[in-house]
N, C-alpha and C. Protein backbone atom coordinates (compact mmCIF):
# COMPACT_ATOMS: atom_id res chain seq x y z
N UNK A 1 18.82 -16.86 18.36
CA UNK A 1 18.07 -17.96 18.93
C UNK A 1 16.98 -18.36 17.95
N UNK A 2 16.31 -19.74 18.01
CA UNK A 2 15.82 -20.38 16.51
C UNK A 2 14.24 -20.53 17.40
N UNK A 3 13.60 -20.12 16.97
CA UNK A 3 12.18 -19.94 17.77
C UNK A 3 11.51 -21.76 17.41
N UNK A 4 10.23 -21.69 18.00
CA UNK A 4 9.75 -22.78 17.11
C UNK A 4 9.34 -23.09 16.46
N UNK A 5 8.51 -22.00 15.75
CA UNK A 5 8.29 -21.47 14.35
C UNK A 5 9.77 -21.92 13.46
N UNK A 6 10.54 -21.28 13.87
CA UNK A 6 12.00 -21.67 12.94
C UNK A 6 12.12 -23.46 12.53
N UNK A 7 12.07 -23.71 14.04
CA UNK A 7 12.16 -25.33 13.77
C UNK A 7 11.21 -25.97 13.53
N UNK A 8 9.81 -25.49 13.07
CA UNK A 8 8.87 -26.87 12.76
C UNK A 8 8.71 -26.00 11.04
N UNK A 9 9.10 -25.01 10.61
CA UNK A 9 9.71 -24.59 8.82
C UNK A 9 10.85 -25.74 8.86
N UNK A 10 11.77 -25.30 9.29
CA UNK A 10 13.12 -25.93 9.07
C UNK A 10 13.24 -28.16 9.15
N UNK A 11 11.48 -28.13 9.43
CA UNK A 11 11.48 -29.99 9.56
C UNK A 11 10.23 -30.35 8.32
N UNK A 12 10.13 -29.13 7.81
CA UNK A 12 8.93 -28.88 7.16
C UNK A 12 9.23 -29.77 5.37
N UNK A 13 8.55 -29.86 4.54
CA UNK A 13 8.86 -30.18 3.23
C UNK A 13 7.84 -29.21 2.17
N UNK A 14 8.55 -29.52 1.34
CA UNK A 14 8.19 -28.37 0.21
C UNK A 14 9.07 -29.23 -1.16
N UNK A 15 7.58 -28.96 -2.01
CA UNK A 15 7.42 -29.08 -3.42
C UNK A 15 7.42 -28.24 -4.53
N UNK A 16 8.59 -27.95 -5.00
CA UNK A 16 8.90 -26.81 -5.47
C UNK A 16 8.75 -27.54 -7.30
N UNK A 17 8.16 -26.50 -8.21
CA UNK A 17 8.09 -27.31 -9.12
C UNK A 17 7.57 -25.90 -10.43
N UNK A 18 7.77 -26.21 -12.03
CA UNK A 18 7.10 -25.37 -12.53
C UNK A 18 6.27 -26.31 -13.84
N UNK A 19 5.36 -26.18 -14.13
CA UNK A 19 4.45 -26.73 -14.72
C UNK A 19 4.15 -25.86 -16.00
N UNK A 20 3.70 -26.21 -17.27
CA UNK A 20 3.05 -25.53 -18.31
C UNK A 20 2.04 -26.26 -18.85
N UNK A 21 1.56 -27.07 -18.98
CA UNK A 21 0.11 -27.53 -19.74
C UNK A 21 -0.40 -28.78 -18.17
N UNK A 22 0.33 -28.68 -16.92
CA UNK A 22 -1.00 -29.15 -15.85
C UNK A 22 0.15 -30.75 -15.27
N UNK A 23 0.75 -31.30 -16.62
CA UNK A 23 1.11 -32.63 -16.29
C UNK A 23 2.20 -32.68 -14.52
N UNK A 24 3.41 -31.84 -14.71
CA UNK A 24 3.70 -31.54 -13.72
C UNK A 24 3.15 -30.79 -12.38
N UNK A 25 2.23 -29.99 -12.38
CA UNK A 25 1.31 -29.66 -11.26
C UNK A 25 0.01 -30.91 -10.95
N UNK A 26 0.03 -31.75 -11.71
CA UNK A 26 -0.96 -32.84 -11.59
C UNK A 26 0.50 -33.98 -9.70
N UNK A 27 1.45 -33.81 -10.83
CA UNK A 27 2.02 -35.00 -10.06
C UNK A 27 2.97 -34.35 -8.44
N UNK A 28 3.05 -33.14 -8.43
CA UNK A 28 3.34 -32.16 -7.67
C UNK A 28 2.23 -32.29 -6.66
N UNK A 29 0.99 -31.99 -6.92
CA UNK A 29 0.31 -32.13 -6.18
C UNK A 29 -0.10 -33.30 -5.48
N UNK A 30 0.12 -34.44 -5.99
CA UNK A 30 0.00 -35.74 -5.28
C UNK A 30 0.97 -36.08 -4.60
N UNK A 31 2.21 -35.44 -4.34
CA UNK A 31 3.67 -35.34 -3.79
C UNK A 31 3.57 -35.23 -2.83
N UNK A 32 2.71 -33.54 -2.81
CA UNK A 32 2.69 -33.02 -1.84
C UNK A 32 1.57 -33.03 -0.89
N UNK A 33 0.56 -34.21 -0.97
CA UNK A 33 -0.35 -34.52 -0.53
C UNK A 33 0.29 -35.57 0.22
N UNK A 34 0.45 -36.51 -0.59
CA UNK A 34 1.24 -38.11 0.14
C UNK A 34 2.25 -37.48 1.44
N UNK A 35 2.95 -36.28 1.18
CA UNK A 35 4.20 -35.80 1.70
C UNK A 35 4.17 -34.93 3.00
N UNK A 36 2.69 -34.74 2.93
CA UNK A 36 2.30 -33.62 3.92
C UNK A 36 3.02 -32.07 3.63
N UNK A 37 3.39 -31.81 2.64
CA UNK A 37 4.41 -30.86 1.99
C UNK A 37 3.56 -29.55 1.50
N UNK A 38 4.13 -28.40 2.02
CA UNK A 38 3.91 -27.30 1.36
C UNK A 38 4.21 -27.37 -0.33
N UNK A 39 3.73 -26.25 -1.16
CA UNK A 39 3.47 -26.21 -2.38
C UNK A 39 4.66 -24.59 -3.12
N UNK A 40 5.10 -24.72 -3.66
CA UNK A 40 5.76 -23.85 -4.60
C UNK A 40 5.68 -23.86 -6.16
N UNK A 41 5.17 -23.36 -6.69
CA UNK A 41 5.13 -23.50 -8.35
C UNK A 41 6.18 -21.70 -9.14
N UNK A 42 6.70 -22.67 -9.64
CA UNK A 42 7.83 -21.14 -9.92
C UNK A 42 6.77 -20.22 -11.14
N UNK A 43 6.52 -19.37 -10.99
CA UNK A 43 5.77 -18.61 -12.24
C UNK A 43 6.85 -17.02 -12.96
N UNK A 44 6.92 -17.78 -14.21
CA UNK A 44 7.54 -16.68 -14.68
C UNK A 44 6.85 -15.02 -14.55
N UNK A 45 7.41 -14.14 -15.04
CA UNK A 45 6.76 -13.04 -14.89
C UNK A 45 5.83 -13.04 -16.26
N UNK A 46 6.60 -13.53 -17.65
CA UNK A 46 6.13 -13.49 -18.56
C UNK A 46 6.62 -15.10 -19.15
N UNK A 47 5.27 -15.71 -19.26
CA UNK A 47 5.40 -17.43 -19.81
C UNK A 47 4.66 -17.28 -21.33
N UNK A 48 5.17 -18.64 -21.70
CA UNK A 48 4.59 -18.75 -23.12
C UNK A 48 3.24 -18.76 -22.75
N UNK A 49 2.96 -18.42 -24.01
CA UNK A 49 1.23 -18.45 -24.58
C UNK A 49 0.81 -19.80 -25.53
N UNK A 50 1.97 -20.39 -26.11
CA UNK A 50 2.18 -21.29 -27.11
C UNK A 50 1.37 -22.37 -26.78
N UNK A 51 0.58 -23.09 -26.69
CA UNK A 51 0.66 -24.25 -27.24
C UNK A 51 0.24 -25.09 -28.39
N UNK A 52 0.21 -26.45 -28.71
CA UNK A 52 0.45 -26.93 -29.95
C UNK A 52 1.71 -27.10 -30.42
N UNK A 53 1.96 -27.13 -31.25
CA UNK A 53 3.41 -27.47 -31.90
C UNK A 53 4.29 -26.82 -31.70
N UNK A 54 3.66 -25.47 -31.64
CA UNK A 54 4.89 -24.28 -31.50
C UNK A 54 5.26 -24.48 -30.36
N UNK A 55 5.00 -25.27 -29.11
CA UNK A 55 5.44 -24.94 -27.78
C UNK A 55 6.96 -25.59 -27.99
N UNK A 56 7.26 -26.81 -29.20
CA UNK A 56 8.28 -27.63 -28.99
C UNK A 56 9.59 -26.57 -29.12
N UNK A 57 9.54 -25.43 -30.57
CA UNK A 57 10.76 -24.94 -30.97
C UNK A 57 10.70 -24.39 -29.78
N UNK A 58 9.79 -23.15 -29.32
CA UNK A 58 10.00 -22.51 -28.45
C UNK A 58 10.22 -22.50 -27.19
N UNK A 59 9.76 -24.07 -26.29
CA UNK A 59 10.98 -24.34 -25.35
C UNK A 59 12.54 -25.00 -25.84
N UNK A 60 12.42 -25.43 -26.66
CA UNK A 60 13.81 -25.81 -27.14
C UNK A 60 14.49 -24.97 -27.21
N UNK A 61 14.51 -23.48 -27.84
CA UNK A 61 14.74 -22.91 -28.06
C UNK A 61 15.38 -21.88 -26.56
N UNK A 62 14.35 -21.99 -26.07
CA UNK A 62 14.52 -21.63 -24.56
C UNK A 62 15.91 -21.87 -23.88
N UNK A 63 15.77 -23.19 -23.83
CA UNK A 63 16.88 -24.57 -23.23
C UNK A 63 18.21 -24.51 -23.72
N UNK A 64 18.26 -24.36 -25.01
CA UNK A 64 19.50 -24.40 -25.67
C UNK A 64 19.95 -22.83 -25.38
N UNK A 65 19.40 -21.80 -25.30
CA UNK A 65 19.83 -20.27 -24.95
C UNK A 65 20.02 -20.23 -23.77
N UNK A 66 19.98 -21.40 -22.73
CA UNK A 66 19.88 -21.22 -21.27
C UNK A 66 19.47 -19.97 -20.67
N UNK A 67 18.18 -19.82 -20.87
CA UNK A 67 17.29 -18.82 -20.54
C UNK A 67 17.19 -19.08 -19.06
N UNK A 68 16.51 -17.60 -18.85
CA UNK A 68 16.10 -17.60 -17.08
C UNK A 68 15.56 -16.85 -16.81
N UNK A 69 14.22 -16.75 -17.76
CA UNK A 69 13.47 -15.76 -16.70
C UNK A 69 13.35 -15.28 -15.67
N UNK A 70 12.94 -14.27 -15.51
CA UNK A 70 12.42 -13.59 -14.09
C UNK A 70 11.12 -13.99 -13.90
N UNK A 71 11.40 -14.86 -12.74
CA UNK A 71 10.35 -15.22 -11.77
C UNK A 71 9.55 -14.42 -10.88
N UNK A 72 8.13 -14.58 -10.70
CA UNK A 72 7.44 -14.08 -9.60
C UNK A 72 8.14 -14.14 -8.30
N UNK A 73 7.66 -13.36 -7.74
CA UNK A 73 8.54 -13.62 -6.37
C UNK A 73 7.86 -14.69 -5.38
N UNK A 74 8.77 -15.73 -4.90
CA UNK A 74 8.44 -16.96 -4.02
C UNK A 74 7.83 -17.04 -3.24
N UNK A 75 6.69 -17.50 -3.21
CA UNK A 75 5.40 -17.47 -1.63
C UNK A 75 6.78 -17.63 -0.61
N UNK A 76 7.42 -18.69 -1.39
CA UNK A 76 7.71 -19.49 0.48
C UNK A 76 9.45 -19.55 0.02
N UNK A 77 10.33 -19.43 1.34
CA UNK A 77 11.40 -19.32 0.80
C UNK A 77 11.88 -21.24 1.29
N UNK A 78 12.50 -21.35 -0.21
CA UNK A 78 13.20 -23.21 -0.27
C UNK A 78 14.01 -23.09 1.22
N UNK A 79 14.87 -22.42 1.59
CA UNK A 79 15.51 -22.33 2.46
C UNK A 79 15.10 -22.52 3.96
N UNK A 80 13.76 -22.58 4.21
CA UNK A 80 13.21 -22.75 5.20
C UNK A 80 12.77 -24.50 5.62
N UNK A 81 13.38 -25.23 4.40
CA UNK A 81 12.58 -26.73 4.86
C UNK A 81 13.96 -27.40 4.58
N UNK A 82 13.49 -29.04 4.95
CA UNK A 82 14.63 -29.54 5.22
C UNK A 82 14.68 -30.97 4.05
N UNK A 83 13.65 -31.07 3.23
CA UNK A 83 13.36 -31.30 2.20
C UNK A 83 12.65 -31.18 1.12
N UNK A 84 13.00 -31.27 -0.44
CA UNK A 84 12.70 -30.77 -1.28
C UNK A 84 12.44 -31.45 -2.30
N UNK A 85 11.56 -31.75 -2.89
CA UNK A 85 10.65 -32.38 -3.92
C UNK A 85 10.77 -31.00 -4.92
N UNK A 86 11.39 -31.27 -6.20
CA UNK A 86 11.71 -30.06 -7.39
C UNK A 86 11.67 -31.45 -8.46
N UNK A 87 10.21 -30.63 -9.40
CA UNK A 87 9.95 -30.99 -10.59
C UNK A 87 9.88 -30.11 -11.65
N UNK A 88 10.03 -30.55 -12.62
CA UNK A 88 10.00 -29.83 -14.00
C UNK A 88 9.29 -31.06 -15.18
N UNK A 89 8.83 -30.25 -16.31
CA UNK A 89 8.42 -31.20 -17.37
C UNK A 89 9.70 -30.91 -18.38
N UNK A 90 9.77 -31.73 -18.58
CA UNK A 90 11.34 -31.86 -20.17
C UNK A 90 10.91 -31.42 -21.70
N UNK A 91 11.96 -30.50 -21.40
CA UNK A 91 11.97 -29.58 -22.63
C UNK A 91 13.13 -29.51 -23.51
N UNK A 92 13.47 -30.33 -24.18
CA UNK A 92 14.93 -30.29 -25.22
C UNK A 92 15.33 -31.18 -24.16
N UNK A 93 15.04 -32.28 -23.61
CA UNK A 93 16.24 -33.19 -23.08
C UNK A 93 16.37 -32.75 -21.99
N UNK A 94 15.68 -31.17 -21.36
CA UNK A 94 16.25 -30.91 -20.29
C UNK A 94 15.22 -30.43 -19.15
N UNK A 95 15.67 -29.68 -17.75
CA UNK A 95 14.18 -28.81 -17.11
C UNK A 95 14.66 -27.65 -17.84
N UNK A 96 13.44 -27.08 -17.70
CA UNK A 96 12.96 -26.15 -17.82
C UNK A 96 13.53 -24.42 -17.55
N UNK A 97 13.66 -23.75 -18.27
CA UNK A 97 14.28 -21.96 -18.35
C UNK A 97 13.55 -21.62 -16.69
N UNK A 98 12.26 -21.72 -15.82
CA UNK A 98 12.38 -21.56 -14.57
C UNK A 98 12.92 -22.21 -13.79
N UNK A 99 13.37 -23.33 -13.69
CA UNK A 99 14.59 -24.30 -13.05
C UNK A 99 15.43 -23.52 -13.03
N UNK A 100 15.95 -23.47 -14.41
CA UNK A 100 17.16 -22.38 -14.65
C UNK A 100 17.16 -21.06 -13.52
N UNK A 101 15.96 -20.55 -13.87
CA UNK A 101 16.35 -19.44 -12.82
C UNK A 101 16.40 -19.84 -11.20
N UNK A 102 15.90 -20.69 -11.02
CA UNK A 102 15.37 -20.99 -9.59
C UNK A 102 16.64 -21.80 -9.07
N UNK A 103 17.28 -22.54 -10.06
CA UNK A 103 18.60 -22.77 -9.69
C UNK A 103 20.08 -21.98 -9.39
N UNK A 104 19.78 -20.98 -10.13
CA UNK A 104 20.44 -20.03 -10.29
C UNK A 104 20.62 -18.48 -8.87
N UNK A 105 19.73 -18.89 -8.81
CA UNK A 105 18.72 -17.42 -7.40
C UNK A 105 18.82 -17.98 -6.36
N UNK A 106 18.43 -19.06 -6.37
CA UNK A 106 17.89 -19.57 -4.93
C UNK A 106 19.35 -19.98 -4.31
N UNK A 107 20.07 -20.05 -3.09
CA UNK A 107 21.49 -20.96 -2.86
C UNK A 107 20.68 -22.22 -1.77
N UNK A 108 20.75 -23.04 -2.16
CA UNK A 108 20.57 -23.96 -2.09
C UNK A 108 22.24 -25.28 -1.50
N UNK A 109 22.18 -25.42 -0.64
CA UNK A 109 23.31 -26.25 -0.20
C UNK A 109 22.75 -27.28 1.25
N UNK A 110 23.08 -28.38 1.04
CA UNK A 110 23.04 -28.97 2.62
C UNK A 110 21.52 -29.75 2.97
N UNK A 111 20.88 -29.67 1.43
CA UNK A 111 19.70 -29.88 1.69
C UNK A 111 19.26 -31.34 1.02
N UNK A 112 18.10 -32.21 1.43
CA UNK A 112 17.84 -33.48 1.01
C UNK A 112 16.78 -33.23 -0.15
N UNK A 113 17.26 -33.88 -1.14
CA UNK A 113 15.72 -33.15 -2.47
C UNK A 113 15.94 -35.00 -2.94
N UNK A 114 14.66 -34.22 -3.94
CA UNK A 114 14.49 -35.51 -4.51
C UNK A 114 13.78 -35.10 -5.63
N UNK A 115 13.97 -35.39 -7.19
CA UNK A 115 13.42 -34.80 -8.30
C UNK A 115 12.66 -35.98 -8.96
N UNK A 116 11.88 -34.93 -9.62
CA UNK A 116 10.89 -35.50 -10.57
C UNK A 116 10.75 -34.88 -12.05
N UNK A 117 10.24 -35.24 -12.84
CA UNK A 117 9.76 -35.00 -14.13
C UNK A 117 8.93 -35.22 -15.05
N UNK A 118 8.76 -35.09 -16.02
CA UNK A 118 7.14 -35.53 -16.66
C UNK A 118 7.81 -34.95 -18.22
N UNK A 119 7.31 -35.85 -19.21
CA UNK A 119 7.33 -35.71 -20.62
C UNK A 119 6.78 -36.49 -21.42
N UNK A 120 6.97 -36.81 -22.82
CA UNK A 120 5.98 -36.98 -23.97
C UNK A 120 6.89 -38.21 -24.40
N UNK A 121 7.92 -37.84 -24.01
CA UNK A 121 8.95 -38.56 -24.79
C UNK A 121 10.41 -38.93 -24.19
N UNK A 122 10.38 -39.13 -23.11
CA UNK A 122 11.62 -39.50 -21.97
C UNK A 122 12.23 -38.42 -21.42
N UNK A 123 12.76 -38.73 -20.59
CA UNK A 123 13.33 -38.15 -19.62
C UNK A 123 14.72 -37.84 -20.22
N UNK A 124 15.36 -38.47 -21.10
CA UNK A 124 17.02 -38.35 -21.77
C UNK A 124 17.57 -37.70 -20.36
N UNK A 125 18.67 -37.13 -20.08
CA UNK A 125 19.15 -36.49 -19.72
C UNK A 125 18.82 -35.45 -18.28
N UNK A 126 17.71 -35.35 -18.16
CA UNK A 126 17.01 -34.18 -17.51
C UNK A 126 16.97 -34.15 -15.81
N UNK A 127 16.93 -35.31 -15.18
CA UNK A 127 17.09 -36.27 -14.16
C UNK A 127 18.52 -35.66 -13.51
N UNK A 128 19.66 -36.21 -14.32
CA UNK A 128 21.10 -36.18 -14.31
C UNK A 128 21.56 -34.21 -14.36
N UNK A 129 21.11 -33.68 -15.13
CA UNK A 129 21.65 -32.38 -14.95
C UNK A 129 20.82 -31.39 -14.23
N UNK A 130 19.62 -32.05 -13.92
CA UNK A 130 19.22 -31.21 -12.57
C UNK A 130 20.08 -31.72 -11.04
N UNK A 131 20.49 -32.87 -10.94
CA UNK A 131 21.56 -33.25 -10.03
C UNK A 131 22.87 -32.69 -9.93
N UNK A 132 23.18 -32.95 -11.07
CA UNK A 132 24.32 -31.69 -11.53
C UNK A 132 24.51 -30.48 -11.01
N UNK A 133 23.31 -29.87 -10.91
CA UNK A 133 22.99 -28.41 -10.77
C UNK A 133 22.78 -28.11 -9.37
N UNK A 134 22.90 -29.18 -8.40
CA UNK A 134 22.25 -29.24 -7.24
C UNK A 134 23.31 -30.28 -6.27
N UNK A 135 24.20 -30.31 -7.02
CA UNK A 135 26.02 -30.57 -6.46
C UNK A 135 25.77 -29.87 -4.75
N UNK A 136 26.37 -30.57 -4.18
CA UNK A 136 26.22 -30.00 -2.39
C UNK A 136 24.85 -30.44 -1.90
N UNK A 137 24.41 -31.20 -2.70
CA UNK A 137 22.65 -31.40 -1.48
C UNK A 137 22.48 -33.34 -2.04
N UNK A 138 21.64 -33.79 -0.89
CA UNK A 138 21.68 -35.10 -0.74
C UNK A 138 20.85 -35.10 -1.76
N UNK A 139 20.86 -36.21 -3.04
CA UNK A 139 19.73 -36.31 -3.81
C UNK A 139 19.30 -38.11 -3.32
N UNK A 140 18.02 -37.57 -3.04
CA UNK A 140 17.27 -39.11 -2.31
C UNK A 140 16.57 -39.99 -3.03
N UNK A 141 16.43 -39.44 -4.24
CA UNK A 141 15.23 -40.10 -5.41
C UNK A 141 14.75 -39.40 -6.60
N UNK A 142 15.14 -40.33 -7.53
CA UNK A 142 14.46 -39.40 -8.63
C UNK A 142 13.50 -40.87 -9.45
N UNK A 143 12.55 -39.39 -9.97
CA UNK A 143 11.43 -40.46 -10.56
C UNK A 143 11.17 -39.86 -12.38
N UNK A 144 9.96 -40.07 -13.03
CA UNK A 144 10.18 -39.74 -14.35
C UNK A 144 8.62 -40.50 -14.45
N UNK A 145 7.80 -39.07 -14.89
CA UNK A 145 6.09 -39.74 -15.46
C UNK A 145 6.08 -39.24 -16.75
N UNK A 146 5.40 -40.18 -17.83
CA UNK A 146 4.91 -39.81 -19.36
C UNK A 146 3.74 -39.30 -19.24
N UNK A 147 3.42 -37.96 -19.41
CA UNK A 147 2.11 -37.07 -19.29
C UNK A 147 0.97 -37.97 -18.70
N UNK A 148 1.12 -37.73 -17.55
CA UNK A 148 0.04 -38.59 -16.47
C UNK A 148 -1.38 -37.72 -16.69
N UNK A 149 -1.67 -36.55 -17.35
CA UNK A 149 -2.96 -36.21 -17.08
C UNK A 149 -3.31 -36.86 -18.88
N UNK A 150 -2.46 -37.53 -19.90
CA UNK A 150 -2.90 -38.30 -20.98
C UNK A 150 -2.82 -39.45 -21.14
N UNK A 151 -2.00 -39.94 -19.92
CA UNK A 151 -2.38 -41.01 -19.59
C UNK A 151 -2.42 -41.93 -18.20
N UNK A 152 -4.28 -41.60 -18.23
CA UNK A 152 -4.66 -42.23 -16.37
C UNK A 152 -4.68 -43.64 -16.11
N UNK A 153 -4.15 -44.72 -17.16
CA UNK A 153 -4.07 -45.62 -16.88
C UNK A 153 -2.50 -45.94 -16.45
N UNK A 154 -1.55 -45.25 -16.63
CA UNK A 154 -0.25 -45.39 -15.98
C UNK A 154 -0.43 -44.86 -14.05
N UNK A 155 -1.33 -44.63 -13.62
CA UNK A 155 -1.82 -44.07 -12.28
C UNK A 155 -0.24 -43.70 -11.89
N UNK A 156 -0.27 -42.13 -12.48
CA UNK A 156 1.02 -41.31 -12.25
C UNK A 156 0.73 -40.60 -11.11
N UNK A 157 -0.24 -40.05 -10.44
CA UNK A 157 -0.44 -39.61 -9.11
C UNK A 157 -0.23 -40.74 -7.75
N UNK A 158 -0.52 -42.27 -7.98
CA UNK A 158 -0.33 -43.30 -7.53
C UNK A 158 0.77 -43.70 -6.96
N UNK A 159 1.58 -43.94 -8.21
CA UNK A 159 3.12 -43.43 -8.25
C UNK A 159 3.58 -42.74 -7.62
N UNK A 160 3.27 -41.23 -7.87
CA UNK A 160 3.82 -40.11 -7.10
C UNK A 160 3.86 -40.11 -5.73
N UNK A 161 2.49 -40.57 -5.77
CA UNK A 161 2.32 -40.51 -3.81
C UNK A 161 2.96 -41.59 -3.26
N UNK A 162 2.95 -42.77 -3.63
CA UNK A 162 3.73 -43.86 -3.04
C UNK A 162 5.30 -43.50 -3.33
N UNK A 163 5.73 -42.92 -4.24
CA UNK A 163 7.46 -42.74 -4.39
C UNK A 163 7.77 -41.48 -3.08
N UNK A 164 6.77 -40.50 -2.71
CA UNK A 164 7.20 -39.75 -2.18
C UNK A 164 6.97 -39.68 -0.75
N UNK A 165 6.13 -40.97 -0.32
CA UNK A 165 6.03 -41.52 1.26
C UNK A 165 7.64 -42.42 1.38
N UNK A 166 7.88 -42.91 0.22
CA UNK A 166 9.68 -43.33 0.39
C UNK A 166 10.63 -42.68 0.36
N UNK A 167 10.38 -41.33 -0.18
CA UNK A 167 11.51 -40.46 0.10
C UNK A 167 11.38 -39.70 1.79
N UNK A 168 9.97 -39.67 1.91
CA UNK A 168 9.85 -39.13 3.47
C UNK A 168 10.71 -40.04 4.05
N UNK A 169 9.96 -41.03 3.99
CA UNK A 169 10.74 -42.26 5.29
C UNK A 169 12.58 -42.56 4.94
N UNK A 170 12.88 -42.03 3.70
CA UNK A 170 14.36 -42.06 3.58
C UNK A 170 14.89 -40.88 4.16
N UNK A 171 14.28 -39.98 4.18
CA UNK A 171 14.81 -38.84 4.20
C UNK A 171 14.79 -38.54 6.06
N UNK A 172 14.31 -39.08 6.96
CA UNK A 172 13.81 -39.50 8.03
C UNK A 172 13.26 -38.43 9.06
């Protein structure tokens, strides 16, 4: 029997997302504000230290080895809501080695998401093979910000919050 606790998780939303220098936890958080949405940020056990230049080989590097760290373990389990806001920032064209794992761990089927992303330099690809990866679930919207915390005149939180009051109301 499904208590009501069960059913007001299970009508619930959640922003599942992993961030490294702020840009993606900037637009995550305005998601999940606009969205009325619980918060998830995937944290590796052990993340780079890198930044500057070196961060480029070394997520690339990441991406192309299809890495997957071991993740902290999940405040909140994805499985409990009935939609899902999952962002990553683009790394080699792609998300991110905790995607990887979080795609990988988590089973995920039957569910309404809607993705996002954030980079320096486009989105290429990154959009499309997180959909890919997420085969069996309704995808309702995808969006794509150029480092919104470098640049506040693109009002990427703005964005965010208005794209993700349209995925609520799509998602119904």
């Amino acid at each position: 029997m499904t208590g009501s606790a069960d059913i007001l998780l299970m009508a619930g939303i959640l922003v599942v997302y992993y961030s490294f220098e702020g840009n993606t936890r900037s637009i995550a958080e305005a998601i999940a504000t606009a969205a009325g949405a619980d918060l998830l940020e995937l944290r590796p056990e052990r993340d780079v230290g890198t930044h500057g230049f070196l961060k480029y080989p070394w997520g690339g590097r990441q991406v192309v080895m299809k890495s997957a760290p071991t993740l902290r373990p999940l405040e909140k389990d994805p499985g409990d809501y009935r939609l899902l806001f999952i962002g990553t920032p683009v790394w080699a064209f792609s998300y991110t080695p905790a995607l990887n794992t979080f795609f990988t761990t988590v089973p995920l089927q039957g569910k309404k998401v809607a993705l996002f992303c954030t980079h320096g330099g486009g989105p290429k690809n990154t959009l499309k093979k997180m959909r890919d990866r997420l085969a069996g679930n309704e995808v309702l919207g995808e969006i794509d910000f150029i480092e919104p915390l470098n640049h506040p005149e693109q009002k990427g939180a703005e964005r965010a919050a208005a794209w993700a009051r349209e995925i609520v109301a799509k998602a119904g």
